[in-house]
N, C-alpha and C. Protein backbone atom coordinates (compact mmCIF):
# COMPACT_ATOMS: atom_id res chain seq x y z
N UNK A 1 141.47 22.28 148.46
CA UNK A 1 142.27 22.79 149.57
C UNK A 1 142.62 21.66 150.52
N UNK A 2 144.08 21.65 150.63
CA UNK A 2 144.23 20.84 151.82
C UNK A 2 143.45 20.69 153.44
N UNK A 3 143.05 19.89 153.98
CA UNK A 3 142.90 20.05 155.24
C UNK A 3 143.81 19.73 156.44
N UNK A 4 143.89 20.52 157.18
CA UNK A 4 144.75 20.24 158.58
C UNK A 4 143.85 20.47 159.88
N UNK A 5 144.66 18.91 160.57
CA UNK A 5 144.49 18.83 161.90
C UNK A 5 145.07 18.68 162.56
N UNK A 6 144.72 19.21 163.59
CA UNK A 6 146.02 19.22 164.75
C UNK A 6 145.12 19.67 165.98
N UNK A 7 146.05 19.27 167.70
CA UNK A 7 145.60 19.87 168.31
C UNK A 7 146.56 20.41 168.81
N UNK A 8 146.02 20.76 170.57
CA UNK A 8 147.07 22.10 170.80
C UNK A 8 146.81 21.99 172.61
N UNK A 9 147.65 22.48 172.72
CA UNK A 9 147.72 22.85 174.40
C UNK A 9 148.19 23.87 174.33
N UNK A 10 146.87 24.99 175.75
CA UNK A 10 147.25 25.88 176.06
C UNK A 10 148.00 26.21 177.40
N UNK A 11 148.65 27.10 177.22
CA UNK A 11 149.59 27.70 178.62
C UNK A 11 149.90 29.14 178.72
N UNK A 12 150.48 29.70 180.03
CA UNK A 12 150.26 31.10 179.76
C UNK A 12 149.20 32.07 179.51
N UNK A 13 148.05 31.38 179.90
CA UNK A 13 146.58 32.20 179.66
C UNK A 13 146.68 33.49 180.58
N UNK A 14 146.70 34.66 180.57
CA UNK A 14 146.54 35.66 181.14
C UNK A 14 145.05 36.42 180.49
N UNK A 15 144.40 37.35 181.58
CA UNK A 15 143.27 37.82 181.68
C UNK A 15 143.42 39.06 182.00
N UNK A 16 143.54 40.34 181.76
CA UNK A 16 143.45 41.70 182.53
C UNK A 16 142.24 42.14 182.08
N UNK A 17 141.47 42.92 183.00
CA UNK A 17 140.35 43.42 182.96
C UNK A 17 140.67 45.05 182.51
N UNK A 18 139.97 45.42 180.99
CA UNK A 18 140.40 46.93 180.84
C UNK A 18 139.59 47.71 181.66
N UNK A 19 138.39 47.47 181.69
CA UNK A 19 137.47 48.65 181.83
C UNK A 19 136.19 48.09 182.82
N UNK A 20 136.16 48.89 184.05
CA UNK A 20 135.15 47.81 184.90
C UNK A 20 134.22 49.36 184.50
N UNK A 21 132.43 48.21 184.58
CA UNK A 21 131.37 48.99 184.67
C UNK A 21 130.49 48.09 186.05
N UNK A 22 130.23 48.83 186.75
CA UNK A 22 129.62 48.52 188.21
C UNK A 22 130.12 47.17 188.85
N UNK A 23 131.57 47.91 188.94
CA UNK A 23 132.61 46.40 189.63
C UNK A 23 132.64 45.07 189.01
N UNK A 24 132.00 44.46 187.47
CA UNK A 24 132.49 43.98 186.85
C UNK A 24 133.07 44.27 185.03
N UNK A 25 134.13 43.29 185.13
CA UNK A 25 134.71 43.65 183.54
C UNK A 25 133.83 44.15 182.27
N UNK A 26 134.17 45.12 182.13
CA UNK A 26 133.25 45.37 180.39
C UNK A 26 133.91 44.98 179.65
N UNK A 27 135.10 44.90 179.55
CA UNK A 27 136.41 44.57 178.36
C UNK A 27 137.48 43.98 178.93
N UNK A 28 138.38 43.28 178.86
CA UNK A 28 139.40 42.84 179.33
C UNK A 28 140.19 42.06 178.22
N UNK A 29 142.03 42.64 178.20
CA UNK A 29 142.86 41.85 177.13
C UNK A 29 143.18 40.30 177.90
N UNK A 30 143.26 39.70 176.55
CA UNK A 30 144.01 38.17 176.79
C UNK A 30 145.11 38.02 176.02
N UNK A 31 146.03 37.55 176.58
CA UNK A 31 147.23 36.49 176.08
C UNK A 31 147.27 34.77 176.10
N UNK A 32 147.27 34.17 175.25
CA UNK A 32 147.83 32.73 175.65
C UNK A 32 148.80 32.03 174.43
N UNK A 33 149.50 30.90 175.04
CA UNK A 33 150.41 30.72 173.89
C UNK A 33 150.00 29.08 173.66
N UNK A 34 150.46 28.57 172.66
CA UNK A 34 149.73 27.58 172.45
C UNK A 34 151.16 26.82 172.33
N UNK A 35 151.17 25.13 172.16
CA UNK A 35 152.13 24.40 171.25
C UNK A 35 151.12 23.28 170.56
N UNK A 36 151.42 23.38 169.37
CA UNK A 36 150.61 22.33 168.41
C UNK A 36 151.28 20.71 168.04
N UNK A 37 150.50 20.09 167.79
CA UNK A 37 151.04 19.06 167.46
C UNK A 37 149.88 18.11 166.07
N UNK A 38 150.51 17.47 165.15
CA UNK A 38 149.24 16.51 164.07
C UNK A 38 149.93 17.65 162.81
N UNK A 39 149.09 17.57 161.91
CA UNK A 39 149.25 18.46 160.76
C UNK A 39 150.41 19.82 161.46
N UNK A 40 150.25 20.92 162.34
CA UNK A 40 150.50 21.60 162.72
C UNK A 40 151.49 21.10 163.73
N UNK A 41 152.93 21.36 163.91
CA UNK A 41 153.96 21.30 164.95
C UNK A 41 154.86 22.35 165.05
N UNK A 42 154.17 23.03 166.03
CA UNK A 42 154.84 24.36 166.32
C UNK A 42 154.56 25.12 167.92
N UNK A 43 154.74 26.60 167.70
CA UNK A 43 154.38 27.02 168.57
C UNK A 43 153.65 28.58 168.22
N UNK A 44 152.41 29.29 169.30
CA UNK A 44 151.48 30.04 168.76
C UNK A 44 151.46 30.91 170.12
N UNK A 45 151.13 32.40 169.93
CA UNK A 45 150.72 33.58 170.67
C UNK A 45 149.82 34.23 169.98
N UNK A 46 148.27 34.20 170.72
CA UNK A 46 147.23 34.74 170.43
C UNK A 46 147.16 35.98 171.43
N UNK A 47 146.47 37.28 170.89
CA UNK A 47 146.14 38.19 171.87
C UNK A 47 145.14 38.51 171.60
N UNK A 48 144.03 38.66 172.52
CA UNK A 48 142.75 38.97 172.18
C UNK A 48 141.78 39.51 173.25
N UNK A 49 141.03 40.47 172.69
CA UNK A 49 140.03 41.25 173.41
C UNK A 49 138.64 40.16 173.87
N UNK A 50 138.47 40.44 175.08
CA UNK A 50 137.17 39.73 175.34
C UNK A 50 136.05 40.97 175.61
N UNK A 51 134.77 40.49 175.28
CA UNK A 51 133.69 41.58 175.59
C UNK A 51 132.55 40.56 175.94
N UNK A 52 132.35 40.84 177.97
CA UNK A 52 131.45 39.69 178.06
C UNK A 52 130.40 40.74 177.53
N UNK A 53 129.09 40.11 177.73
CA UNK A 53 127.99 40.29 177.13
C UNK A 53 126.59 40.09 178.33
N UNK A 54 126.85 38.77 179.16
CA UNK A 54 126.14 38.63 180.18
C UNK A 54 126.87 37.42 180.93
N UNK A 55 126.53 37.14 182.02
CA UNK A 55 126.83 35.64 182.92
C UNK A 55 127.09 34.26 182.22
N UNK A 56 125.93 34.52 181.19
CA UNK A 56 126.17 33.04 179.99
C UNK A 56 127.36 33.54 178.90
N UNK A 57 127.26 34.46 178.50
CA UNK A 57 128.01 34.58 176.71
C UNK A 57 129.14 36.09 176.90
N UNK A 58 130.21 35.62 175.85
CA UNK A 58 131.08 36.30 175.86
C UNK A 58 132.03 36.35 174.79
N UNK A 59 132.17 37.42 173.79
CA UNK A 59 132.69 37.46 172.53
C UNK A 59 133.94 38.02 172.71
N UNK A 60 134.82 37.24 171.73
CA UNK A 60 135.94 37.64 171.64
C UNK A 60 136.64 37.65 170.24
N UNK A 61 137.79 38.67 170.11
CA UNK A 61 138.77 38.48 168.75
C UNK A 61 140.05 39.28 168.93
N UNK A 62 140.84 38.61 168.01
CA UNK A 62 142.06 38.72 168.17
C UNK A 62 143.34 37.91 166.90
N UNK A 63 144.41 38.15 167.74
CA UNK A 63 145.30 37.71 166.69
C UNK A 63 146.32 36.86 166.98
N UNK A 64 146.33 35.56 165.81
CA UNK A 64 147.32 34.58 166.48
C UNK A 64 148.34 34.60 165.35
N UNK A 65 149.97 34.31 166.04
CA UNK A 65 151.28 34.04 165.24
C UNK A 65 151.38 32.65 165.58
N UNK A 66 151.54 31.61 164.22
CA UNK A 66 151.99 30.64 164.28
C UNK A 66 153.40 30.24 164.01
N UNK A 67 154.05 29.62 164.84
CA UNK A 67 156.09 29.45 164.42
C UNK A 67 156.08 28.15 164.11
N UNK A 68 156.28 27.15 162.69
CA UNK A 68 156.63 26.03 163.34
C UNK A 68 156.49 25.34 161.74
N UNK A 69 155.95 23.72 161.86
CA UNK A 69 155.95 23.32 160.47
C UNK A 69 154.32 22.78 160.45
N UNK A 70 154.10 23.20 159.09
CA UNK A 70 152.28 22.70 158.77
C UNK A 70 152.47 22.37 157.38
N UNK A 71 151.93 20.83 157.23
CA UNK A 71 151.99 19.89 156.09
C UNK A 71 153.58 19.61 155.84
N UNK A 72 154.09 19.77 156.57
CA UNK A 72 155.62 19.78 156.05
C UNK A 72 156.10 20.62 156.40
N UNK A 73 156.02 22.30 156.09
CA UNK A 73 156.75 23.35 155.21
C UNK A 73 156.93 23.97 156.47
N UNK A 74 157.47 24.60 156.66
CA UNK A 74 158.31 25.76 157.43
C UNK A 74 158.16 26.91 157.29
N UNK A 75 157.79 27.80 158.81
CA UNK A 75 157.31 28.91 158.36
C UNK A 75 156.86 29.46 159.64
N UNK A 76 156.11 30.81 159.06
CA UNK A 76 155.40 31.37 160.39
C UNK A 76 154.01 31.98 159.73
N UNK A 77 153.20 32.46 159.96
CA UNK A 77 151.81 33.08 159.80
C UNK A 77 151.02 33.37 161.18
N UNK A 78 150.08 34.49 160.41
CA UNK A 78 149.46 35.07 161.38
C UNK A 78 147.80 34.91 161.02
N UNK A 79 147.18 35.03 162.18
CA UNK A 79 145.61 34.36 161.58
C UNK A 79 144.76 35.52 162.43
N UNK A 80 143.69 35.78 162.23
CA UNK A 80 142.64 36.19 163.34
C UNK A 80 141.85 34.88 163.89
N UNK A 81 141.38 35.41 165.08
CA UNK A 81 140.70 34.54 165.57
C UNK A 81 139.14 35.33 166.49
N UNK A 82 138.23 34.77 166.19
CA UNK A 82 137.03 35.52 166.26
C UNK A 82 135.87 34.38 166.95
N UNK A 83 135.36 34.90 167.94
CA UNK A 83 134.30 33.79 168.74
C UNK A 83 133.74 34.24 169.50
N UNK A 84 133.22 33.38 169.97
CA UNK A 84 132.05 33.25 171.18
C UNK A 84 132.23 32.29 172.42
N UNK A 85 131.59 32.37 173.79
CA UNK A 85 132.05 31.61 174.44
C UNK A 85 130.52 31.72 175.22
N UNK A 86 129.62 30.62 175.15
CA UNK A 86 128.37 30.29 175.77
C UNK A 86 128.23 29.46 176.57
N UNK A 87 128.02 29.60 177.63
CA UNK A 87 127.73 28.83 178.76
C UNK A 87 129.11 27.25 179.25
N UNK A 88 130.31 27.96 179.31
CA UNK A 88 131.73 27.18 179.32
C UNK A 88 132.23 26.69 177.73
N UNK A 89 131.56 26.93 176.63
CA UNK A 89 131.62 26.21 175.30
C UNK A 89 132.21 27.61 174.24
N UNK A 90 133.52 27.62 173.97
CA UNK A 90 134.17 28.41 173.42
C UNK A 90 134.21 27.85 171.78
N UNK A 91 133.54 28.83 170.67
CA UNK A 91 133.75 28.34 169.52
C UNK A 91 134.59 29.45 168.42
N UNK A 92 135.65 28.98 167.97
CA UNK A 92 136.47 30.01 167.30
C UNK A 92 136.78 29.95 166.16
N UNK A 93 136.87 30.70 165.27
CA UNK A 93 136.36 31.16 163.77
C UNK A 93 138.08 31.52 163.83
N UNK A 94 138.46 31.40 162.29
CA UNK A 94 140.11 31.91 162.27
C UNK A 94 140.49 31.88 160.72
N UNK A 95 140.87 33.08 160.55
CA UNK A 95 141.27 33.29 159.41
C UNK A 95 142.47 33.27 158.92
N UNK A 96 143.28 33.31 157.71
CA UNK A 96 144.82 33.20 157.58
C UNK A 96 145.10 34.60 157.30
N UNK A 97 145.27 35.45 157.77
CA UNK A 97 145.56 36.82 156.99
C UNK A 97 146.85 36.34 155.64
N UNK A 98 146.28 36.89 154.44
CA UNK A 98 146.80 36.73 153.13
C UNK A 98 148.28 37.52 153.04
N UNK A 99 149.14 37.01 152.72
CA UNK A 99 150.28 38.04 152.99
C UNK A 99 151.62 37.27 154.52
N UNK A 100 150.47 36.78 154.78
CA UNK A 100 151.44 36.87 156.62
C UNK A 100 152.25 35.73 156.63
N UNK A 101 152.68 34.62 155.67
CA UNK A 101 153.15 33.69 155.49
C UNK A 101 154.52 33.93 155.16
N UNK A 102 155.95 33.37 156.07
CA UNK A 102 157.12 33.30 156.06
C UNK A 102 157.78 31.97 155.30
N UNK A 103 158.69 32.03 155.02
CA UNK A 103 159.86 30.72 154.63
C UNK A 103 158.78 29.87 153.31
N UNK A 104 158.78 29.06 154.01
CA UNK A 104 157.74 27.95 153.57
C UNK A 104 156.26 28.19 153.37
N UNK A 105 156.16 28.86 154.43
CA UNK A 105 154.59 29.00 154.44
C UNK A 105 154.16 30.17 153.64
N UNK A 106 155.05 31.10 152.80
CA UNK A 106 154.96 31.97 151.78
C UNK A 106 153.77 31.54 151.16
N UNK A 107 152.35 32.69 150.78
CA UNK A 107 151.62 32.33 149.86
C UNK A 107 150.32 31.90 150.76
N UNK A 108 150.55 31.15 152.07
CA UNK A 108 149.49 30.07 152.70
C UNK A 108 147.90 31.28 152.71
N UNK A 109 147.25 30.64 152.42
CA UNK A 109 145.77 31.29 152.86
C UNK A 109 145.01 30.44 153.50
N UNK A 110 143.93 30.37 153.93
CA UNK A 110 142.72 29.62 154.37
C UNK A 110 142.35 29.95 155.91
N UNK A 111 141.29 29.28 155.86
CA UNK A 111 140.57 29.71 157.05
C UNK A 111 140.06 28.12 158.29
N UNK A 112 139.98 28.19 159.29
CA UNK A 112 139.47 27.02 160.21
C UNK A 112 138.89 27.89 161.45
N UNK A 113 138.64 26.51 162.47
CA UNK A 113 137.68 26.60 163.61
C UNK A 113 138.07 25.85 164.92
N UNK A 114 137.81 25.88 165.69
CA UNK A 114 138.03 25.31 167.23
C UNK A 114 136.82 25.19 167.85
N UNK A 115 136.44 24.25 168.94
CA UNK A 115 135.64 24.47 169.77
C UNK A 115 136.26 23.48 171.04
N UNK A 116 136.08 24.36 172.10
CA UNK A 116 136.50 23.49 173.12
C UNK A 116 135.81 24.48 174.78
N UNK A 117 135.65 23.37 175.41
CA UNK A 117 135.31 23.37 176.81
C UNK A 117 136.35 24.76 177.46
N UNK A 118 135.53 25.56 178.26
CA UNK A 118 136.18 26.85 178.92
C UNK A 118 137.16 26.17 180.32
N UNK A 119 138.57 26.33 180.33
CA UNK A 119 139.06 25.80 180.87
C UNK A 119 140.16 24.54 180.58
N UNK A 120 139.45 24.17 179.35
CA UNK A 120 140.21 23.03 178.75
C UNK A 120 142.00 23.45 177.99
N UNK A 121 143.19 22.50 178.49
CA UNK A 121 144.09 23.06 178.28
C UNK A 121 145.08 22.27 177.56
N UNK A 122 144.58 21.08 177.30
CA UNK A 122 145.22 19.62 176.82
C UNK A 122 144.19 19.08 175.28
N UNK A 123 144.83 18.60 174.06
CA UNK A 123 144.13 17.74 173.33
C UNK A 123 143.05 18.86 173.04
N UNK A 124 142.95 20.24 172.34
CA UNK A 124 142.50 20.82 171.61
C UNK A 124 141.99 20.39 170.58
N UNK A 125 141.06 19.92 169.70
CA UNK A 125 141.29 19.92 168.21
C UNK A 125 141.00 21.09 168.03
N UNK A 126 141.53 20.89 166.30
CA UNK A 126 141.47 22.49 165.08
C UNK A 126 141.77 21.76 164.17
N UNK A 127 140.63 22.43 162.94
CA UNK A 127 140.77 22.08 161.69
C UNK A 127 141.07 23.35 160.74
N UNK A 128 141.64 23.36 159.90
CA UNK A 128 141.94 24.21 158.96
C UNK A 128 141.74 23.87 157.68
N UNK A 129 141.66 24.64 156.41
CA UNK A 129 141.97 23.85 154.98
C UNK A 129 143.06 25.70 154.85
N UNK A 130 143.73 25.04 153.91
CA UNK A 130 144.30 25.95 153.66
C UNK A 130 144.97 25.78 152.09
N UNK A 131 145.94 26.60 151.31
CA UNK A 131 146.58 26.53 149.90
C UNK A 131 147.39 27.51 149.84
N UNK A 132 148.47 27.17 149.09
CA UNK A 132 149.15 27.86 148.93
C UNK A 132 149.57 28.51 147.40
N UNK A 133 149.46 30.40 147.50
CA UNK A 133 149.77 30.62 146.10
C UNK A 133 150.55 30.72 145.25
């Protein structure tokens, strides 16, 4: 399987709180959009549920659309994205949903990861491997 790297800057981070239990969030949706650059040059909208857990830790998942070119090819796909966020240290799990691959990227599968500082919005890394069928 190929590997890809790339990083990413985020922008557009929005936070709504769904559901307060004793004046703080039990659940709250997120939006943010990304632009990539390295292996990956494009642009990305993740939406995702957060569920803190306590003061330190806080799980989240959701779903990202990628628009743009990876290894070359042209295309769009959609991934999940699934994590944790411990004490400012966000680590994210991401899958390719099979099927969700446009133009170029017809076929793409695979799976990668992120980890980055809570707050951090510049010079992301992410690795992926991915193949196409």
């Amino acid at each position: 399987m190929p590997k890809v790297t790339a990083t990413y800057k985020s922008h557009g981070f929005t936070n709504t709180p769904l559901q307060l239990t004793h004046g703080q969030a039990a659940l709250a949706a997120g939006q943010m959009e990304q632009t990539f650059s390295g292996d990956m040059d494009g642009y990305g909208v993740s939406h995702f549920t957060l569920l803190p857990q306590d003061t330190h830790k806080s799980l989240f998942e959701g779903v990202q659309v990628f628009d743009g070119v990876l290894l070359g090819r042209k295309g769009t796909f959609a991934s999940t994205a699934r994590g944790v966020i411990v004490d400012g240290v966000v680590d994210t799990n991401m899958v390719i949903y099979e099927g969700s691959g446009t133009g170029e990227l017809a076929g793409i599968r695979g799976s990668g990861s992120s980890r980055v500082t809570f707050g951090q919005t510049e010079g992301i890394p992410m690795s992926f491997e991915v193949e196409f069928q």
